[in-house]
PDB file of N, CA and C in Angstrom:
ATOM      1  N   UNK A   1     -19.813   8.390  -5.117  1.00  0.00           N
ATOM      2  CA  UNK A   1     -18.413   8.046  -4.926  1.00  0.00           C
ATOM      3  C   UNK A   1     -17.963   8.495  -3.535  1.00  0.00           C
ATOM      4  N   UNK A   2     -17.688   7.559  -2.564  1.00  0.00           N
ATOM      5  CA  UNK A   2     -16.638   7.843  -1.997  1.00  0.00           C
ATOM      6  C   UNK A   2     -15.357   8.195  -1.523  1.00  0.00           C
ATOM      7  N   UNK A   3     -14.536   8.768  -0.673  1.00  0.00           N
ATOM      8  CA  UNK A   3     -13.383   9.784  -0.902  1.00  0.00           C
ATOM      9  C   UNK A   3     -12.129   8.910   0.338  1.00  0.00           C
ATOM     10  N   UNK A   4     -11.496   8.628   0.078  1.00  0.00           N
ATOM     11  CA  UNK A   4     -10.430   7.839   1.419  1.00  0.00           C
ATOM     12  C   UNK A   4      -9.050   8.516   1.410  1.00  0.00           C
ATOM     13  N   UNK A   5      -8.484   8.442   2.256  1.00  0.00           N
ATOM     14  CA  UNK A   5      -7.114   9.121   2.687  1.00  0.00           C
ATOM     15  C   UNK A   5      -6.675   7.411   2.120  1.00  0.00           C
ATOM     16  N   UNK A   6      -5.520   7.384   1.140  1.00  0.00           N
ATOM     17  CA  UNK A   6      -5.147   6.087   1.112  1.00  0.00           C
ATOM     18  C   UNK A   6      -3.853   5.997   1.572  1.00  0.00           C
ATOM     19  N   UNK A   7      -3.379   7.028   2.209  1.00  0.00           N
ATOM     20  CA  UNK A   7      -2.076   6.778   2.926  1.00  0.00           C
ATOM     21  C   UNK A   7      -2.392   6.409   4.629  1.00  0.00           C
ATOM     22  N   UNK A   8      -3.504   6.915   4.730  1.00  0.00           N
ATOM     23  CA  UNK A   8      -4.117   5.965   5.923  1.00  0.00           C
ATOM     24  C   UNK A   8      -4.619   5.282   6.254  1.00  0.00           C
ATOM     25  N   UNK A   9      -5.079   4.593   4.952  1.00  0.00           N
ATOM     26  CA  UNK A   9      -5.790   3.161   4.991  1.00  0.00           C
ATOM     27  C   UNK A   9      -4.566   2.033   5.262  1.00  0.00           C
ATOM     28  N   UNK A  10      -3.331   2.276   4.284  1.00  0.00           N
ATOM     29  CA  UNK A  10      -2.461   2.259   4.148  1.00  0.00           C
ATOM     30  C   UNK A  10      -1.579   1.554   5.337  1.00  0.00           C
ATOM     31  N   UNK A  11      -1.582   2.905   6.077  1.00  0.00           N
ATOM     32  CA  UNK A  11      -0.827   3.118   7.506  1.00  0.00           C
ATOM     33  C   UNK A  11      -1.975   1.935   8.799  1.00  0.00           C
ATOM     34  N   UNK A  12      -3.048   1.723   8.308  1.00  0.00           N
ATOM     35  CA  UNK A  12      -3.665   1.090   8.875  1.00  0.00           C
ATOM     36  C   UNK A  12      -3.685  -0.764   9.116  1.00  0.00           C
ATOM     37  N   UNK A  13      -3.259  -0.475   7.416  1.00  0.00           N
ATOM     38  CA  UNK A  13      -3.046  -1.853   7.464  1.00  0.00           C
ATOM     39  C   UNK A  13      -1.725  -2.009   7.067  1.00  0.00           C
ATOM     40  N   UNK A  14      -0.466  -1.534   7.629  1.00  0.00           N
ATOM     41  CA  UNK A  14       0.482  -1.361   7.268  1.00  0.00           C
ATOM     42  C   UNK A  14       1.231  -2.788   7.567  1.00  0.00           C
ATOM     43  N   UNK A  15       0.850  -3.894   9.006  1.00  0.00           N
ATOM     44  CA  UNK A  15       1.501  -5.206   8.742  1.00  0.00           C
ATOM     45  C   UNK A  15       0.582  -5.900   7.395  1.00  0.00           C
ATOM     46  N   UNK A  16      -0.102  -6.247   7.487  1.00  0.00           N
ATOM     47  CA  UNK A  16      -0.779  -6.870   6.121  1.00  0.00           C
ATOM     48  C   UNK A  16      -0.112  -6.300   4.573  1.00  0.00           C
ATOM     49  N   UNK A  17      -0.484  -5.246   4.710  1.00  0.00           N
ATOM     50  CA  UNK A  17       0.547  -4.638   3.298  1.00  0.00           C
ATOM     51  C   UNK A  17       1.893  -4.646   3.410  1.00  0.00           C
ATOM     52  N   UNK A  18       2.344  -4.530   4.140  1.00  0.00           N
ATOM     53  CA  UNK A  18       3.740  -4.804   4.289  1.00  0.00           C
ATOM     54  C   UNK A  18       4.129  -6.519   4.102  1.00  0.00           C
ATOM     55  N   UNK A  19       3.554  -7.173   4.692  1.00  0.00           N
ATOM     56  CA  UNK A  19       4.093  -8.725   4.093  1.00  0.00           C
ATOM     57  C   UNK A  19       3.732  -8.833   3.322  1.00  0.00           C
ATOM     58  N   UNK A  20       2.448  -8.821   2.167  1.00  0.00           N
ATOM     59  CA  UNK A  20       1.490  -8.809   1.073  1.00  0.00           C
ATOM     60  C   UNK A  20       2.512  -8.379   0.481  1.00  0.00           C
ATOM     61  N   UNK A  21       3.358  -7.037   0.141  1.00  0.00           N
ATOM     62  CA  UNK A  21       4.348  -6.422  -0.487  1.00  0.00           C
ATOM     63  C   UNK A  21       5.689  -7.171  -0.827  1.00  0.00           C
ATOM     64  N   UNK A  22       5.938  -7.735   0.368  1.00  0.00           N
ATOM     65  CA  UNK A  22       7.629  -8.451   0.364  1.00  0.00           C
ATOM     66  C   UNK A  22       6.934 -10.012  -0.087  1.00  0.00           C
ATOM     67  N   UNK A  23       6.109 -10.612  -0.253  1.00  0.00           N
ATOM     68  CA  UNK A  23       5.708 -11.600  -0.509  1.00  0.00           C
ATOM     69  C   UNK A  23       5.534 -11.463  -2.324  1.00  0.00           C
ATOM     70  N   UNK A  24       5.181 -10.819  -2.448  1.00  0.00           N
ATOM     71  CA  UNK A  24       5.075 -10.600  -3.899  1.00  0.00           C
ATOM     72  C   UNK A  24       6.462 -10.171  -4.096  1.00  0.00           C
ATOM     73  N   UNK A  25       7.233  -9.376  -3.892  1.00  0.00           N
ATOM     74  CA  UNK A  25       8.541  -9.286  -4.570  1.00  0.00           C
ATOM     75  C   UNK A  25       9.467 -10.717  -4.410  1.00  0.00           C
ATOM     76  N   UNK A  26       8.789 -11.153  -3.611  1.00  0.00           N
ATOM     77  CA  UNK A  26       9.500 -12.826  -3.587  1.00  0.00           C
ATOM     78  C   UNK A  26       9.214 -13.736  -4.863  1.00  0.00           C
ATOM     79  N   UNK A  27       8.092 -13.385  -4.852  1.00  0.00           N
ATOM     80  CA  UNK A  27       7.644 -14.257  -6.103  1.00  0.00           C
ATOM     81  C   UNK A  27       7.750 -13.717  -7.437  1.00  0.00           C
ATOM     82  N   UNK A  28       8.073 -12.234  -8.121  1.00  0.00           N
ATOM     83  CA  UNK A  28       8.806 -11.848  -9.357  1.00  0.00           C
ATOM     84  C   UNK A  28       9.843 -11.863  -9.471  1.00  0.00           C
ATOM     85  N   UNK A  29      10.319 -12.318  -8.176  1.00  0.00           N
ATOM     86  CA  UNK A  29      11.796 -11.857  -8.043  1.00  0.00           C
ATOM     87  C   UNK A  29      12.884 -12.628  -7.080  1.00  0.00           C
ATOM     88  N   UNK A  30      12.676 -14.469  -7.496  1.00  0.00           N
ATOM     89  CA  UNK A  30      12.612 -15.118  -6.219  1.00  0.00           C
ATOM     90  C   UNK A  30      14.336 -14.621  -5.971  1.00  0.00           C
ATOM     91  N   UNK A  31      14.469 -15.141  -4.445  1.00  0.00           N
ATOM     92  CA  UNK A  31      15.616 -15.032  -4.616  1.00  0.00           C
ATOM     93  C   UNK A  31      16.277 -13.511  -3.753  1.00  0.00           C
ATOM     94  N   UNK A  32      15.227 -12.312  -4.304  1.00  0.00           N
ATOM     95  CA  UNK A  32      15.508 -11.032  -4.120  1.00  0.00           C
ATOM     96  C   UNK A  32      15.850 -10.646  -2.552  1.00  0.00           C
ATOM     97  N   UNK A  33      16.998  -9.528  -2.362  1.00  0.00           N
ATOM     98  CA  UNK A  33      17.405  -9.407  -1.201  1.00  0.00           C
ATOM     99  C   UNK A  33      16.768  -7.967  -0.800  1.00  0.00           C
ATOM    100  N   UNK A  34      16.455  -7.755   0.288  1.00  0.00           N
ATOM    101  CA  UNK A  34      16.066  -6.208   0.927  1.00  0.00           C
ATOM    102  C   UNK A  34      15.577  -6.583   2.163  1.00  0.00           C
ATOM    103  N   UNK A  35      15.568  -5.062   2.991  1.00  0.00           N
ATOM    104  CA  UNK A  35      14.741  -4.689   3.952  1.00  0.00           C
ATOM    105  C   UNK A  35      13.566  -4.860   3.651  1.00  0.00           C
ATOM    106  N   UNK A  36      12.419  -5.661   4.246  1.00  0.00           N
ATOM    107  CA  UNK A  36      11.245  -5.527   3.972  1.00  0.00           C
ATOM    108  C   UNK A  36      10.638  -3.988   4.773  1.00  0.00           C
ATOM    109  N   UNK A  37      10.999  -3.473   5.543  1.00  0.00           N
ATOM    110  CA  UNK A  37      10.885  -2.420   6.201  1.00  0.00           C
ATOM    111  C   UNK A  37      11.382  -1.306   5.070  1.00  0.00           C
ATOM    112  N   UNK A  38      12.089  -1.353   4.636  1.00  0.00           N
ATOM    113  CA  UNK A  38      12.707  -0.444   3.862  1.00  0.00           C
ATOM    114  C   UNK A  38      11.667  -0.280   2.577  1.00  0.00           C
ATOM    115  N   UNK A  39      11.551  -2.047   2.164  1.00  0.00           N
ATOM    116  CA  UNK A  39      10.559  -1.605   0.689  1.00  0.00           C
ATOM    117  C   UNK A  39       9.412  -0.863   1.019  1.00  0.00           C
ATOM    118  N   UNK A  40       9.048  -1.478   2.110  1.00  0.00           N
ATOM    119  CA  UNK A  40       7.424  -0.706   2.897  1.00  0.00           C
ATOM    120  C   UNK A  40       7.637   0.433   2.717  1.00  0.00           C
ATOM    121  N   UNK A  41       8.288   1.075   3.136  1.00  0.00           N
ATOM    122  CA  UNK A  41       8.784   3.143   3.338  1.00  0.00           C
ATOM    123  C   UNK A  41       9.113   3.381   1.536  1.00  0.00           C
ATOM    124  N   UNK A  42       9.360   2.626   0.927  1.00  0.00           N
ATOM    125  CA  UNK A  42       9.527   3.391  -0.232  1.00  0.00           C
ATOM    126  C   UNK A  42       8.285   3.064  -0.878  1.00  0.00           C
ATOM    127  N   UNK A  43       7.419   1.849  -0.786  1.00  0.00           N
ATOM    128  CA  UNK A  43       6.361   2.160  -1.074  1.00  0.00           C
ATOM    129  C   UNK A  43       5.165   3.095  -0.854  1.00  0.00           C
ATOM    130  N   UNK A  44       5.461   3.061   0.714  1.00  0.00           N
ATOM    131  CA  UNK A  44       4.730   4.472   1.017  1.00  0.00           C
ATOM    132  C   UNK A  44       4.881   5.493   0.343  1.00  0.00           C
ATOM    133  N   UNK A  45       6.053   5.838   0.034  1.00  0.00           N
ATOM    134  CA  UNK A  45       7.367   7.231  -0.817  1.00  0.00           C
ATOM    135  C   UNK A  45       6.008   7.503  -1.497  1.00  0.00           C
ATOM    136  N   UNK A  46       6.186   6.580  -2.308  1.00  0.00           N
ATOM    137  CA  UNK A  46       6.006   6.409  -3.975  1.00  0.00           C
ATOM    138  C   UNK A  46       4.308   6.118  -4.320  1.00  0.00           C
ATOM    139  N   UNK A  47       2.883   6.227  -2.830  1.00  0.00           N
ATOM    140  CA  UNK A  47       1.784   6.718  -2.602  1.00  0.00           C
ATOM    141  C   UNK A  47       1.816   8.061  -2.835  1.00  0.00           C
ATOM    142  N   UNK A  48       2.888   8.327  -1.800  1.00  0.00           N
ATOM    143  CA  UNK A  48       2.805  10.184  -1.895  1.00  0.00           C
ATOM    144  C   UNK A  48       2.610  11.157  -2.945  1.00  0.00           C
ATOM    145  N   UNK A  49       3.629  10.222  -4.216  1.00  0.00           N
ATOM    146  CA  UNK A  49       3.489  10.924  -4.631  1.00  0.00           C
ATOM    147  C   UNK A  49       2.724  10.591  -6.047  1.00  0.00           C
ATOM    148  N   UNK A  50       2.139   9.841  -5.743  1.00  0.00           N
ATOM    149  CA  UNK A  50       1.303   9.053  -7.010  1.00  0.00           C
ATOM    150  C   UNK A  50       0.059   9.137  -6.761  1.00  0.00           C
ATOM    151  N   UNK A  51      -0.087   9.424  -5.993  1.00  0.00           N
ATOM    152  CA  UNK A  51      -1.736   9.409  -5.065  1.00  0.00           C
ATOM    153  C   UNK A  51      -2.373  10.779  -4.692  1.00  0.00           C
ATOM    154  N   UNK A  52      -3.345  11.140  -5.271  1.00  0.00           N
ATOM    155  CA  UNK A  52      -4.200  12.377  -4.268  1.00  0.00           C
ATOM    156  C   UNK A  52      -4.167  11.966  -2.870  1.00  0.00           C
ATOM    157  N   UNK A  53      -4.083  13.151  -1.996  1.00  0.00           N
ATOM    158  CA  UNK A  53      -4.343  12.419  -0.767  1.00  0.00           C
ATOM    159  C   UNK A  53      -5.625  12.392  -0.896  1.00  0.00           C
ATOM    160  N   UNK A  54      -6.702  12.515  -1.188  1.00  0.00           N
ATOM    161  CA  UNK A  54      -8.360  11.906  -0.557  1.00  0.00           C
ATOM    162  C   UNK A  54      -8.595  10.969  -2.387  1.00  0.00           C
ATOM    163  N   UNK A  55      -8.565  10.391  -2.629  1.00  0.00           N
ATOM    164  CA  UNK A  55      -8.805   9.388  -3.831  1.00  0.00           C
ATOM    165  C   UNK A  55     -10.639   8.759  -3.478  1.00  0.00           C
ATOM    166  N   UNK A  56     -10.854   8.735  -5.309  1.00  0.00           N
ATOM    167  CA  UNK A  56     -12.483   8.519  -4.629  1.00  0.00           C
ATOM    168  C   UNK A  56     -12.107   7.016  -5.247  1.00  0.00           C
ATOM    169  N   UNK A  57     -13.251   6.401  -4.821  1.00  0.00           N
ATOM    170  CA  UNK A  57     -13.661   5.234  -4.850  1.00  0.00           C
ATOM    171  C   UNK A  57     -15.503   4.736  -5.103  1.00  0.00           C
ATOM    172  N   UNK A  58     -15.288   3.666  -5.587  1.00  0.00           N
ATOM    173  CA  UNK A  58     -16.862   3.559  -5.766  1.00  0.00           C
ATOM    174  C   UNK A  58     -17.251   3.132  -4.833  1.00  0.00           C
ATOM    175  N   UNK A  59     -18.540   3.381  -4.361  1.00  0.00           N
ATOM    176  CA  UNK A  59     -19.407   3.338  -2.892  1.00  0.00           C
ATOM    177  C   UNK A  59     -19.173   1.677  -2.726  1.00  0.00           C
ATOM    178  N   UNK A  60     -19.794   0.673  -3.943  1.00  0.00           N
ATOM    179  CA  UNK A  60     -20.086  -0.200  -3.937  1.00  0.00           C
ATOM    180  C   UNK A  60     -18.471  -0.943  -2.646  1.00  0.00           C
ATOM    181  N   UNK A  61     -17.106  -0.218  -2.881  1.00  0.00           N
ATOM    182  CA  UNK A  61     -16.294  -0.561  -2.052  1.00  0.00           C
ATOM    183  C   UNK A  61     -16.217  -0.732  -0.520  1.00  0.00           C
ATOM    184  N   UNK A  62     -17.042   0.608  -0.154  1.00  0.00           N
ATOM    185  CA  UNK A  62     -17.522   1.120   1.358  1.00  0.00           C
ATOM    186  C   UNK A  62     -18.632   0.386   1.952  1.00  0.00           C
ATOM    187  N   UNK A  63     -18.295  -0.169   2.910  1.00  0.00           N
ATOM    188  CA  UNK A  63     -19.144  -0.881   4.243  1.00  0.00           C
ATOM    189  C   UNK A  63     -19.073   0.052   5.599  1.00  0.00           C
ATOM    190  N   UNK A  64     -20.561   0.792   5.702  1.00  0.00           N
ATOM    191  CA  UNK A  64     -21.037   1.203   6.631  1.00  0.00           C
ATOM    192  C   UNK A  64     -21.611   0.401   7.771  1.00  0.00           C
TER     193      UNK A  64
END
């Protein structure tokens, strides 16, 4: 098993997850109004505190 910081994978791909994010709340929720900047930061929030910071993962995920 492998071990990842997922608030920096996160932070890495933070435009991709960030539209990926507001794109889906579009679609449960057409219609819905917000900061997409804003949902981003509370999604982050809500890694913090839901998340180990080093989370394992199965190898089979990891490309060396």
């Amino acid at each position: 098993m492998a071990k990842i910081k997922i608030e920096e994978i996160v932070g890495d791909l933070n435009f991709q997850f960030r539209k990926a994010l507001s794109q889906t709340v579009q679609e449960i929720v057409p219609g819905a109004q917000f900061d997409e900047l804003d949902l981003y930061r509370a999604f982050k929030k809500a890694l913090r505190h839901k998340c180990e910071v080093w989370e394992k993962v199965n190898d089979a995920y990891i490309e060396q």
